[in-house]
PDB file of N, CA and C in Angstrom:
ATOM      1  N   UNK A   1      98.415 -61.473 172.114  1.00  0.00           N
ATOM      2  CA  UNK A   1      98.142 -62.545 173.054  1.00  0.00           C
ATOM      3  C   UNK A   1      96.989 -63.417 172.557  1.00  0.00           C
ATOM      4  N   UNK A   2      96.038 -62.670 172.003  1.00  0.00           N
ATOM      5  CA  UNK A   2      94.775 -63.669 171.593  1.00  0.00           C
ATOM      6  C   UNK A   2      95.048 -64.881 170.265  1.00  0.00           C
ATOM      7  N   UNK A   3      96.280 -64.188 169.495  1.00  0.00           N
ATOM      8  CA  UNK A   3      96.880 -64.965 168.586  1.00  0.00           C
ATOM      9  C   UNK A   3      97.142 -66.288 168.853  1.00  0.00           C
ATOM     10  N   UNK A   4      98.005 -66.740 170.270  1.00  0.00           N
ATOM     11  CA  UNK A   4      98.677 -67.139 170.625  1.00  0.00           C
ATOM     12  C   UNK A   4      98.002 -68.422 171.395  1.00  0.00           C
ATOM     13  N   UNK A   5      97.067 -67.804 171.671  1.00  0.00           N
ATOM     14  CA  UNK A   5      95.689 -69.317 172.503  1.00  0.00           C
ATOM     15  C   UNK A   5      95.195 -69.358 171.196  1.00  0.00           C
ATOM     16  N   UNK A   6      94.838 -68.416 170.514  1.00  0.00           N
ATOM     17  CA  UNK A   6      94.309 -69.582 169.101  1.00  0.00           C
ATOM     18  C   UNK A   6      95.215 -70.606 168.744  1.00  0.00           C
ATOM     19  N   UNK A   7      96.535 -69.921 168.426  1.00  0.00           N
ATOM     20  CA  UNK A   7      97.588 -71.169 167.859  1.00  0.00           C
ATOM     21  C   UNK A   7      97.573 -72.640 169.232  1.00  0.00           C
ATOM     22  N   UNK A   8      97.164 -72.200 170.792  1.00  0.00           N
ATOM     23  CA  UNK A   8      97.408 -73.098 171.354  1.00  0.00           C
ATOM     24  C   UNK A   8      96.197 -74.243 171.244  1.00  0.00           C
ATOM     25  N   UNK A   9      94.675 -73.810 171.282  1.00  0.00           N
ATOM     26  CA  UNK A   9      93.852 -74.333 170.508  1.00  0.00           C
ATOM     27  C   UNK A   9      94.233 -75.024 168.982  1.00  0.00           C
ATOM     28  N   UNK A  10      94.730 -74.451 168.600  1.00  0.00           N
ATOM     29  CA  UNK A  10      94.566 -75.131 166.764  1.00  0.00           C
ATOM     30  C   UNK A  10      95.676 -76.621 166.620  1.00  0.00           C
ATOM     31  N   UNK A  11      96.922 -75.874 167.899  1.00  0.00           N
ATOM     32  CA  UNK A  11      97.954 -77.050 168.275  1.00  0.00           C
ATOM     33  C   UNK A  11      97.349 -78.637 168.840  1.00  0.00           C
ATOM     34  N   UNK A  12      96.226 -78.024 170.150  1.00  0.00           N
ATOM     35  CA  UNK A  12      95.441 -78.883 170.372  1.00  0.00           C
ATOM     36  C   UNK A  12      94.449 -79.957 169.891  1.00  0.00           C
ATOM     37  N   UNK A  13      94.015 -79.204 168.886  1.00  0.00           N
ATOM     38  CA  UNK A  13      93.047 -79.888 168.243  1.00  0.00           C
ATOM     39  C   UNK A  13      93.211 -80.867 166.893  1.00  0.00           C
ATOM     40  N   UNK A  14      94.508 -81.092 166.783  1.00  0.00           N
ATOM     41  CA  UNK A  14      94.965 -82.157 165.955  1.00  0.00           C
ATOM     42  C   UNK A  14      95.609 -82.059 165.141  1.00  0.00           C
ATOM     43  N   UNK A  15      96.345 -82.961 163.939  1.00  0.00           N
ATOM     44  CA  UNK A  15      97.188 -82.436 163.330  1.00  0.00           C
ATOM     45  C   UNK A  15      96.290 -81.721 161.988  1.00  0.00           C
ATOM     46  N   UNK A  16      95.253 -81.521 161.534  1.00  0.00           N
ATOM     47  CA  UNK A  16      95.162 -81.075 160.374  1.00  0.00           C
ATOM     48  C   UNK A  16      95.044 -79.366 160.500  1.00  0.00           C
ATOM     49  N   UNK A  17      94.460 -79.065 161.825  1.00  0.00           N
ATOM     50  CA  UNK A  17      94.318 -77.858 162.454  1.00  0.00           C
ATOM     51  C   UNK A  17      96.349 -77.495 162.454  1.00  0.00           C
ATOM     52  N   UNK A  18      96.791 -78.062 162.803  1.00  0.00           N
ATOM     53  CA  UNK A  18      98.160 -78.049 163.051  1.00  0.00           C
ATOM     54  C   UNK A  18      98.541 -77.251 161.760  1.00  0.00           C
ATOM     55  N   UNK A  19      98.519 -78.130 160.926  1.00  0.00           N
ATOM     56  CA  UNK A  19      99.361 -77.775 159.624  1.00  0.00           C
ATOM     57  C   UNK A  19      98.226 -76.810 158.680  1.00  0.00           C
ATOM     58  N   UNK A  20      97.328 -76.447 158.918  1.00  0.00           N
ATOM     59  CA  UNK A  20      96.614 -75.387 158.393  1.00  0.00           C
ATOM     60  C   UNK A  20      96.964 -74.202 158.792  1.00  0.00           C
ATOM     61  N   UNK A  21      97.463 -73.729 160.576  1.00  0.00           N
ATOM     62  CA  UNK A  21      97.929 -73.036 161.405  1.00  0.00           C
ATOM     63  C   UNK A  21      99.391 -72.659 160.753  1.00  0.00           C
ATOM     64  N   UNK A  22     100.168 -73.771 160.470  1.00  0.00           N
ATOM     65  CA  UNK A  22     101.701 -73.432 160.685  1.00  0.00           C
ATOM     66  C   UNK A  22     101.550 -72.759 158.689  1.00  0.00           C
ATOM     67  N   UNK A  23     101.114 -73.357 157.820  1.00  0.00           N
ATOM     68  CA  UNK A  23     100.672 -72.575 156.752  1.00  0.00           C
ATOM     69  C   UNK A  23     100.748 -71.766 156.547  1.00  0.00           C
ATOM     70  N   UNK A  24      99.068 -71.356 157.058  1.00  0.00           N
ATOM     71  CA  UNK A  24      99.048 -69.982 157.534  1.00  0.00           C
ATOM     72  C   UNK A  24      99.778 -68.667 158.357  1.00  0.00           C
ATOM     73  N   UNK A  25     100.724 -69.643 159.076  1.00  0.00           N
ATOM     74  CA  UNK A  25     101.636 -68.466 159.851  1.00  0.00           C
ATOM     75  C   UNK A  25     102.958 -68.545 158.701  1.00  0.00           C
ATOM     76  N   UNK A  26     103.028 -68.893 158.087  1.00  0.00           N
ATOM     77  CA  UNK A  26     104.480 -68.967 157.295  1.00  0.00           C
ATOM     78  C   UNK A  26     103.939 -68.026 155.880  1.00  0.00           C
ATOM     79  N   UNK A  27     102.920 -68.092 155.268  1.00  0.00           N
ATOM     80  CA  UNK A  27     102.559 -67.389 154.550  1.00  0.00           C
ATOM     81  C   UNK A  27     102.564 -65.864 154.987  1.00  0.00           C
ATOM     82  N   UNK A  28     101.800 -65.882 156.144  1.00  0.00           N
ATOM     83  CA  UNK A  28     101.444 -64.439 156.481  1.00  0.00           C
ATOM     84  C   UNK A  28     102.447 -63.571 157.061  1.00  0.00           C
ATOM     85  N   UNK A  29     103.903 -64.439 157.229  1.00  0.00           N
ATOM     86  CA  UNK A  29     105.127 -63.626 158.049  1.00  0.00           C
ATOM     87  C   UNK A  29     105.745 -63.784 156.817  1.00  0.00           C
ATOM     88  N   UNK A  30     105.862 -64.462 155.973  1.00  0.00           N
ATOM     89  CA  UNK A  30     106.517 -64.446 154.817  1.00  0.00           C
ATOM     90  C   UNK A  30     106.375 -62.997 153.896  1.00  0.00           C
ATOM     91  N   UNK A  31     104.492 -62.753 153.725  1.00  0.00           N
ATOM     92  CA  UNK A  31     103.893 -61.363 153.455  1.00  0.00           C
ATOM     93  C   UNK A  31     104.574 -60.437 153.814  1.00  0.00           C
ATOM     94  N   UNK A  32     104.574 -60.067 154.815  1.00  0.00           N
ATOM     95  CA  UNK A  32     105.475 -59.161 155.808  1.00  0.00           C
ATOM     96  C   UNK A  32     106.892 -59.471 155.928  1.00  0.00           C
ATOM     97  N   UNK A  33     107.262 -59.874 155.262  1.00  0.00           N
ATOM     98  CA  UNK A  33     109.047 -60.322 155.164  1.00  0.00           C
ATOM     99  C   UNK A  33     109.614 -60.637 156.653  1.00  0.00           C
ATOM    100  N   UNK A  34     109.003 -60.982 157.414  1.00  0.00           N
ATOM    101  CA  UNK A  34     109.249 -61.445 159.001  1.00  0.00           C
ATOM    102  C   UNK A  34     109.611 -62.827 159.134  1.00  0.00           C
ATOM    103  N   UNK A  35     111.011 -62.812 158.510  1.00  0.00           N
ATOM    104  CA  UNK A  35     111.765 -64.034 158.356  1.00  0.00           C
ATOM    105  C   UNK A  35     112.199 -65.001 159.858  1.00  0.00           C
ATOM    106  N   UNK A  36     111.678 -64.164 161.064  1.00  0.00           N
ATOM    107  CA  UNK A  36     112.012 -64.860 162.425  1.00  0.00           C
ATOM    108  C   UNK A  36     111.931 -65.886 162.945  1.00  0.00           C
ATOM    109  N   UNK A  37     113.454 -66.723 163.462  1.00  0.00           N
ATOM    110  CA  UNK A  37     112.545 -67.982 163.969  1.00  0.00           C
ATOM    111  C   UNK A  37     112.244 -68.344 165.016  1.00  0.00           C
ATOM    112  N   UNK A  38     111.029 -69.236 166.022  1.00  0.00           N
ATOM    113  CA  UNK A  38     110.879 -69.449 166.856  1.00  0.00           C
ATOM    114  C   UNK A  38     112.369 -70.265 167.758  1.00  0.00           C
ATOM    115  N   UNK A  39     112.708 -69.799 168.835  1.00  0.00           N
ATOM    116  CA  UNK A  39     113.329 -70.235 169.777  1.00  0.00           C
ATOM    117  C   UNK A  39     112.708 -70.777 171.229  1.00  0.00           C
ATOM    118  N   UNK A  40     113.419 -71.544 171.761  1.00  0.00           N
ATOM    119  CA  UNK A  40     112.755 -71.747 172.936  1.00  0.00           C
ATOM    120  C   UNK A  40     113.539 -70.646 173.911  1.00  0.00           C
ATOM    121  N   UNK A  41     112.941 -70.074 174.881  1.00  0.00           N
ATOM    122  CA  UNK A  41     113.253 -68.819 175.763  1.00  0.00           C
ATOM    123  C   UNK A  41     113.908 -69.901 176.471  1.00  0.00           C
ATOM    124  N   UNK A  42     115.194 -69.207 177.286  1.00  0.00           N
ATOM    125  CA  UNK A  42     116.130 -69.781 178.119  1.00  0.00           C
ATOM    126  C   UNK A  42     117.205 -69.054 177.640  1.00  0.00           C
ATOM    127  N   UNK A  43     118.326 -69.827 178.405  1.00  0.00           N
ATOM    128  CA  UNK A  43     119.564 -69.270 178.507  1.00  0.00           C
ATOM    129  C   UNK A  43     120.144 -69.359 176.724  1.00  0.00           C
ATOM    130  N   UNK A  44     120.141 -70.749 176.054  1.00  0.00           N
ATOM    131  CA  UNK A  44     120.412 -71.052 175.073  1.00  0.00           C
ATOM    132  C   UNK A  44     119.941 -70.137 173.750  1.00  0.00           C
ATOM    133  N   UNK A  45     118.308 -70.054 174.196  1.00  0.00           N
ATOM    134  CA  UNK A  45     118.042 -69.337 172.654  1.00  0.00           C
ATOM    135  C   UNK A  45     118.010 -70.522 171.459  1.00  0.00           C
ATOM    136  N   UNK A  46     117.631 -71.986 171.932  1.00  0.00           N
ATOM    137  CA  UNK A  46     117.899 -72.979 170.841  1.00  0.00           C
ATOM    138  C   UNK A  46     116.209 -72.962 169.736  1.00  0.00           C
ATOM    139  N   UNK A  47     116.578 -73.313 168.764  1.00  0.00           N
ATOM    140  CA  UNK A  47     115.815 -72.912 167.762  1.00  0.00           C
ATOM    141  C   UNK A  47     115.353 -74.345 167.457  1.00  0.00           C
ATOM    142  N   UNK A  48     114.097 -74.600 167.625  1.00  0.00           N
ATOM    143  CA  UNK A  48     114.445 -76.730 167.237  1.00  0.00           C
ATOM    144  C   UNK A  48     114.172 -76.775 165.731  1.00  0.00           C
ATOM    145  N   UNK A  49     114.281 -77.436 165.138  1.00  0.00           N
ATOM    146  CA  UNK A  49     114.393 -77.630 163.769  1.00  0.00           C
ATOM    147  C   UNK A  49     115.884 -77.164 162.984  1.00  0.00           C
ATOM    148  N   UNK A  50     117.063 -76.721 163.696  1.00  0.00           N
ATOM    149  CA  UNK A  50     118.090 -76.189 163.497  1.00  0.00           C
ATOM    150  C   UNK A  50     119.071 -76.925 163.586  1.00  0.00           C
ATOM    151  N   UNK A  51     120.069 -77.798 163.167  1.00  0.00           N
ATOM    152  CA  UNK A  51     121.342 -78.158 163.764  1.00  0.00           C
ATOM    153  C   UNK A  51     121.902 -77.649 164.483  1.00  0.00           C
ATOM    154  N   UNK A  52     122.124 -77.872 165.340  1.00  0.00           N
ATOM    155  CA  UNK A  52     123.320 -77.686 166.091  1.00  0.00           C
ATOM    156  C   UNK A  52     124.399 -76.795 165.756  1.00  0.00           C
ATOM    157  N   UNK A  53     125.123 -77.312 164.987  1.00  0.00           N
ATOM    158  CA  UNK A  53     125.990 -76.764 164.059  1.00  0.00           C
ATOM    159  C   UNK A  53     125.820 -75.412 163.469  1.00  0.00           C
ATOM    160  N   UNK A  54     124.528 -75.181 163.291  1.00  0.00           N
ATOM    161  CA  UNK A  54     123.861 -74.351 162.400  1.00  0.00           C
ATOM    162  C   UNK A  54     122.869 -73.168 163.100  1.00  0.00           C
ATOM    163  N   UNK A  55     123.351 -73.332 164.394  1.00  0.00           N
ATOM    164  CA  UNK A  55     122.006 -72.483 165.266  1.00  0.00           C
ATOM    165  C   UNK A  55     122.536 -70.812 165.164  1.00  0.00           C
ATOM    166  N   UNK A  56     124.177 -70.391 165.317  1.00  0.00           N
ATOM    167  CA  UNK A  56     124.477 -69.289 165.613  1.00  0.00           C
ATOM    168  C   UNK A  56     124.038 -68.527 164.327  1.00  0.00           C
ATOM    169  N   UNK A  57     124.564 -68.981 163.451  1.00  0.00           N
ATOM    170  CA  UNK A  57     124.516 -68.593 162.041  1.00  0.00           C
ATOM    171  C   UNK A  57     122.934 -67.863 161.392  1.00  0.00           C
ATOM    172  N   UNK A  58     122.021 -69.273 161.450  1.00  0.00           N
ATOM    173  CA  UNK A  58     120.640 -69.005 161.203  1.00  0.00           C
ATOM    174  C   UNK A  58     120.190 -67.918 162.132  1.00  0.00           C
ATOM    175  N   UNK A  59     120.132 -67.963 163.099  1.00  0.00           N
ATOM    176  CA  UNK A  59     119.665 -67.462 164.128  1.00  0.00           C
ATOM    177  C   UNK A  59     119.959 -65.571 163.655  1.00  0.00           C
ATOM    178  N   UNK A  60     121.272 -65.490 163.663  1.00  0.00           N
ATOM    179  CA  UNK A  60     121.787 -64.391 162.856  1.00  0.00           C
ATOM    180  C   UNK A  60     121.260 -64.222 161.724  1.00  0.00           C
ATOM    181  N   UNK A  61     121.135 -64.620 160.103  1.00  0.00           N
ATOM    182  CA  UNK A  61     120.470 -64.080 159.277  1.00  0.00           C
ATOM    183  C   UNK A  61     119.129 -64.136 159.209  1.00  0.00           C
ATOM    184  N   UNK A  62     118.438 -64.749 160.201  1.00  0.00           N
ATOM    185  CA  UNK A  62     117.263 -64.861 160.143  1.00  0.00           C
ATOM    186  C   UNK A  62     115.831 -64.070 161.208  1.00  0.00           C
ATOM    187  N   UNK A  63     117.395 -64.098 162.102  1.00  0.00           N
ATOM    188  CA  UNK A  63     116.514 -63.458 163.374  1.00  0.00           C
ATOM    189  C   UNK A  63     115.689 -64.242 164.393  1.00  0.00           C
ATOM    190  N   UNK A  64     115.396 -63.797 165.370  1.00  0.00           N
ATOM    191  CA  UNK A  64     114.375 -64.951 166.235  1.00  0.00           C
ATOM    192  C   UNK A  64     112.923 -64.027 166.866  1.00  0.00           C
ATOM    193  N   UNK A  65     112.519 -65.047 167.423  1.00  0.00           N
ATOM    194  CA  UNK A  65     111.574 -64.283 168.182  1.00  0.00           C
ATOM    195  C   UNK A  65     110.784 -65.711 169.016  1.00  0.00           C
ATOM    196  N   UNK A  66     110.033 -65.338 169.893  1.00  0.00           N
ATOM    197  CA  UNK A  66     109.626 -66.244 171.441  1.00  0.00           C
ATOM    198  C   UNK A  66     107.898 -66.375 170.569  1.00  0.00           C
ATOM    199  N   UNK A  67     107.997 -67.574 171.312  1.00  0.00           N
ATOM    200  CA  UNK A  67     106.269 -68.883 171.192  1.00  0.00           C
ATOM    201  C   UNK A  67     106.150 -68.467 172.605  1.00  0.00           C
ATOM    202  N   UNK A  68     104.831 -67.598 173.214  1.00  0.00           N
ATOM    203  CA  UNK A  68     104.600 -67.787 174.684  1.00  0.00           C
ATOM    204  C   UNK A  68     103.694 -69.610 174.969  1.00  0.00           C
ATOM    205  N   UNK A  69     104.913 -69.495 176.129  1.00  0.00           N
ATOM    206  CA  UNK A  69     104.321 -71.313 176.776  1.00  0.00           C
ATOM    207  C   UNK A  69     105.596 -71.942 176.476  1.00  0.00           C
ATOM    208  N   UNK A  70     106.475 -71.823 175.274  1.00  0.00           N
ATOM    209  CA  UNK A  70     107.996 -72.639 174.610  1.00  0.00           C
ATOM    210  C   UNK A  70     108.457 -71.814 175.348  1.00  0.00           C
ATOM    211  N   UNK A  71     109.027 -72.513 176.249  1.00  0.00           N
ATOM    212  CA  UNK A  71     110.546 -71.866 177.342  1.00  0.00           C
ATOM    213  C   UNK A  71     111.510 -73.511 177.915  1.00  0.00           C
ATOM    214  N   UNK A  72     112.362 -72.749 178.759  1.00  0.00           N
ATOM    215  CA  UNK A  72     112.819 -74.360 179.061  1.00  0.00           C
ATOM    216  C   UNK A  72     112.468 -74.699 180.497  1.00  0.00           C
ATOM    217  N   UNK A  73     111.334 -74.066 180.905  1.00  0.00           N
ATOM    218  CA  UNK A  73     111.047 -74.590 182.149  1.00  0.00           C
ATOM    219  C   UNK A  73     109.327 -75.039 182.019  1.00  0.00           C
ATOM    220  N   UNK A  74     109.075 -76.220 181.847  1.00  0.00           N
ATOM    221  CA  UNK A  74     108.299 -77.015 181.827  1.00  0.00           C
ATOM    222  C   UNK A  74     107.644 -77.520 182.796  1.00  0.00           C
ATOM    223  N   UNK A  75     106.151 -77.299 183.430  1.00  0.00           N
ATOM    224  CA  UNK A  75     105.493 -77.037 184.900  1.00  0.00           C
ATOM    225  C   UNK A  75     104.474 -78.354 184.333  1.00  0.00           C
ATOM    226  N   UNK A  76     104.457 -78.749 185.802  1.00  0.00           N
ATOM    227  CA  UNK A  76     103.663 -80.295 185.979  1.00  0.00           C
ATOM    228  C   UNK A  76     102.506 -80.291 185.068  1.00  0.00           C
ATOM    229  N   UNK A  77     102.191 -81.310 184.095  1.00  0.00           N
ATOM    230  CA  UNK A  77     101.101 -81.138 183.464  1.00  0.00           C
ATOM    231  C   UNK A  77     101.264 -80.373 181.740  1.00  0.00           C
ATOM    232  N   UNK A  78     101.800 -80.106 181.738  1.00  0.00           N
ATOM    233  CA  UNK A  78     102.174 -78.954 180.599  1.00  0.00           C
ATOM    234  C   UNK A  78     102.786 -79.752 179.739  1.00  0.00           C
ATOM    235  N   UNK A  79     103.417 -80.667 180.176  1.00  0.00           N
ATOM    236  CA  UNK A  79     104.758 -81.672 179.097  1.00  0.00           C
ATOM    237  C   UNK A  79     103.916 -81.682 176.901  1.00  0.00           C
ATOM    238  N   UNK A  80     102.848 -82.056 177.345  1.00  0.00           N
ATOM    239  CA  UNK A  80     102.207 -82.155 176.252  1.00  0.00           C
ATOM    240  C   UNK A  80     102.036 -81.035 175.199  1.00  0.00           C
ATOM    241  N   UNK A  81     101.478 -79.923 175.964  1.00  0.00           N
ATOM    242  CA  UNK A  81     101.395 -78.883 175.280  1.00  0.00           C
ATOM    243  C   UNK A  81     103.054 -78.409 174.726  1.00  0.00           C
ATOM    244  N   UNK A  82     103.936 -78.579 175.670  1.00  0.00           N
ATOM    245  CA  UNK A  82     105.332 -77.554 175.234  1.00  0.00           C
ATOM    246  C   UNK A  82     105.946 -78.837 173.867  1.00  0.00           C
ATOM    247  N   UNK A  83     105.512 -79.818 174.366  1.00  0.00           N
ATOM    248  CA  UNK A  83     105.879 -81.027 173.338  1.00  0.00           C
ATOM    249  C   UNK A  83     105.475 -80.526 171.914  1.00  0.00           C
ATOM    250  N   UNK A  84     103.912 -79.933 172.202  1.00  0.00           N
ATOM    251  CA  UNK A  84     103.309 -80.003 170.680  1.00  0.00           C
ATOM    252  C   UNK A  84     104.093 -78.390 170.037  1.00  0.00           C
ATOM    253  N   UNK A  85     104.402 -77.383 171.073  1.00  0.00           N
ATOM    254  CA  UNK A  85     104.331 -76.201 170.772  1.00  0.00           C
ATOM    255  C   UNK A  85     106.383 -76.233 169.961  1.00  0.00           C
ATOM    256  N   UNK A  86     106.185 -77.486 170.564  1.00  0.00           N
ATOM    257  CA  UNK A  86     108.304 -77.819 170.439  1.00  0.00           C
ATOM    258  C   UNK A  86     108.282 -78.425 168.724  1.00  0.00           C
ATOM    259  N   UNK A  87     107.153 -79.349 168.554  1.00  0.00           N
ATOM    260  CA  UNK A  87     106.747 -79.734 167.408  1.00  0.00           C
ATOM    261  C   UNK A  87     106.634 -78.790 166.635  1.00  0.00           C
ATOM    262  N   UNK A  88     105.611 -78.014 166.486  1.00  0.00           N
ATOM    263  CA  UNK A  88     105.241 -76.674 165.529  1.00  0.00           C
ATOM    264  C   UNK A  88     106.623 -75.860 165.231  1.00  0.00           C
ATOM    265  N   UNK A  89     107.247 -75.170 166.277  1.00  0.00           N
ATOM    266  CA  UNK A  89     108.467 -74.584 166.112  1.00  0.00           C
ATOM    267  C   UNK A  89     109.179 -74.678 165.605  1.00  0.00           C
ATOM    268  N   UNK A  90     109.468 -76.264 165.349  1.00  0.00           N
ATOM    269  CA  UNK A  90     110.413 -77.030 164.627  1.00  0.00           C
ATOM    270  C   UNK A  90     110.284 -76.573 163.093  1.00  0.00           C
ATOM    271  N   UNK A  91     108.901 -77.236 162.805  1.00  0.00           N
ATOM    272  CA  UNK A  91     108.335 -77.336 161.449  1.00  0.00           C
ATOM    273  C   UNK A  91     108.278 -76.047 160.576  1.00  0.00           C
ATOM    274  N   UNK A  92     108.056 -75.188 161.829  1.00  0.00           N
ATOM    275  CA  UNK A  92     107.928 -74.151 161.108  1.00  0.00           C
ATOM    276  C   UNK A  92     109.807 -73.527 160.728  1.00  0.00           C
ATOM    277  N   UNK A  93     110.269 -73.578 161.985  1.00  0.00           N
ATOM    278  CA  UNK A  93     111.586 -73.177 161.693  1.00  0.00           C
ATOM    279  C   UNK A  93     112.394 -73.714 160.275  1.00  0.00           C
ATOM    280  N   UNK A  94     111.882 -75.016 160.009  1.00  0.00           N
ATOM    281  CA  UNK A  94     112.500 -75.724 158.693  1.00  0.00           C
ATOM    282  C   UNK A  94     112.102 -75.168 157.526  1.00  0.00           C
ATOM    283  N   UNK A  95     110.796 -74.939 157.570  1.00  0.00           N
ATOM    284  CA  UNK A  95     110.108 -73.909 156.618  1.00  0.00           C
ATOM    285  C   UNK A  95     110.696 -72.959 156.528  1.00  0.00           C
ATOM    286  N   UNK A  96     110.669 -71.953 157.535  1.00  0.00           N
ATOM    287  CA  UNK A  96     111.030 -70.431 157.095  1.00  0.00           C
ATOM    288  C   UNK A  96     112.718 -70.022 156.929  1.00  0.00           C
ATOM    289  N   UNK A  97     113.392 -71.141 157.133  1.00  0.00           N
ATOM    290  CA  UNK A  97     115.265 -71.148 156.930  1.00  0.00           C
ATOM    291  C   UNK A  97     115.390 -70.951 155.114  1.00  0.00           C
ATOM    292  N   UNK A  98     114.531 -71.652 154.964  1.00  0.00           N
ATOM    293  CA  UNK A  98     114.730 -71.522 153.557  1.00  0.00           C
ATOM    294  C   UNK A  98     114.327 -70.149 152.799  1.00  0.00           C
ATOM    295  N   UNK A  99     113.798 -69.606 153.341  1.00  0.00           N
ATOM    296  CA  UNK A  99     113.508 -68.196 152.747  1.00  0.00           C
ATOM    297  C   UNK A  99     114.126 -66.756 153.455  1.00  0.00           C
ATOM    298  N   UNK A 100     114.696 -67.296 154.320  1.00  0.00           N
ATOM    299  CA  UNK A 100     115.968 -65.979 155.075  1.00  0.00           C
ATOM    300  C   UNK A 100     116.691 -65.844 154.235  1.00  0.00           C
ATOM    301  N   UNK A 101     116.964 -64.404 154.053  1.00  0.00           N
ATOM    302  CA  UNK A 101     118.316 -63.695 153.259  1.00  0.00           C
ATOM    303  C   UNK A 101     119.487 -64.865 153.702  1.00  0.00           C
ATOM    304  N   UNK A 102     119.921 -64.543 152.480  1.00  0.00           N
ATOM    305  CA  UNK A 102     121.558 -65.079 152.531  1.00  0.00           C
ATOM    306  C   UNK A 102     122.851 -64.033 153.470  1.00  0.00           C
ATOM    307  N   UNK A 103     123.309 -65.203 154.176  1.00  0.00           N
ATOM    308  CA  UNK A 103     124.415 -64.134 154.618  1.00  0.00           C
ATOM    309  C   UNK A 103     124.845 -63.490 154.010  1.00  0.00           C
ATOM    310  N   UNK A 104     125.333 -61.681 154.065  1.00  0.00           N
ATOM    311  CA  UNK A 104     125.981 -60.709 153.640  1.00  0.00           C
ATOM    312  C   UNK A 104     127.411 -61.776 152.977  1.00  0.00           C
ATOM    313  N   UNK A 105     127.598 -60.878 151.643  1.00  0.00           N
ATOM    314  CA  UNK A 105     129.045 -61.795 151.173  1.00  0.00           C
ATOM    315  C   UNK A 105     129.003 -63.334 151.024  1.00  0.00           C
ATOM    316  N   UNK A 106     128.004 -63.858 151.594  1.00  0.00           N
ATOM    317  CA  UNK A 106     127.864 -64.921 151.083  1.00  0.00           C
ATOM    318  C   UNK A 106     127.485 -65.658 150.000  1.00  0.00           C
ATOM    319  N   UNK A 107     128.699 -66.462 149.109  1.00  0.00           N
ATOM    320  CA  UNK A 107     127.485 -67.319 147.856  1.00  0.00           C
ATOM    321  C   UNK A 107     127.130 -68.455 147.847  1.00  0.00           C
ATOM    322  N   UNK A 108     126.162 -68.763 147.146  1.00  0.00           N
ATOM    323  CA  UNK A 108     125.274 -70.086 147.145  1.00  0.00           C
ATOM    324  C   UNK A 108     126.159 -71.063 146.373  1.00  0.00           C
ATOM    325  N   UNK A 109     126.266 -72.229 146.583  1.00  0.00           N
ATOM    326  CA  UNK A 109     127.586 -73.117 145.552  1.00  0.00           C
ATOM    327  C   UNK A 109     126.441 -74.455 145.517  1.00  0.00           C
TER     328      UNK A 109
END
């Protein structure tokens, strides 16, 4: 949990804090082979930085896991923060697709 107000602090405090943060979290889950990507909690499970097209699939070789505050119910006042936390998710999700195992049986062409 204390992780998690830092990242909401570091989100806050601008973009260079931003991208020092998302860095740092892609390196350090990368370390740990914790290829997971952020989703927004809800019914969907949508992953932003993902196509459409492309959500069941990734989602599957890659795995997911929850941003506390990214959900799809958005409370008066908050728009900003879930905006920025919708931002990060993204960025990071684009990042870490590229380093998920390849689907089983699957080849690269």
């Amino acid at each position: 949990m204390r992780g998690v107000w830092g990242l909401l602090f570091a989100l806050l405090g601008g973009c260079q804090a931003d991208a020092s943060t998302l860095e740092q979290e892609v390196t350090t889950n990368l370390a740990k082979q914790d290829y997971r990507l952020i989703v927004i909690a809800g019914r969907g499970e949508f992953a932003p930085g993902i196509a459409a097209e492309q959500q069941a699939e990734t989602k599957g070789r890659c795995g997911v896991r929850y941003l506390d505050g990214l959900g799809d119910v958005i409370r008066p006042g908050q728009q900003e923060i879930h905006a920025k936390l919708s931002a990060y998710a993204s960025e990071y999700n684009q990042r870490m697709v590229t380093h998920c195992p390849s689907a089983s049986g699957a080849d690269k062409q």
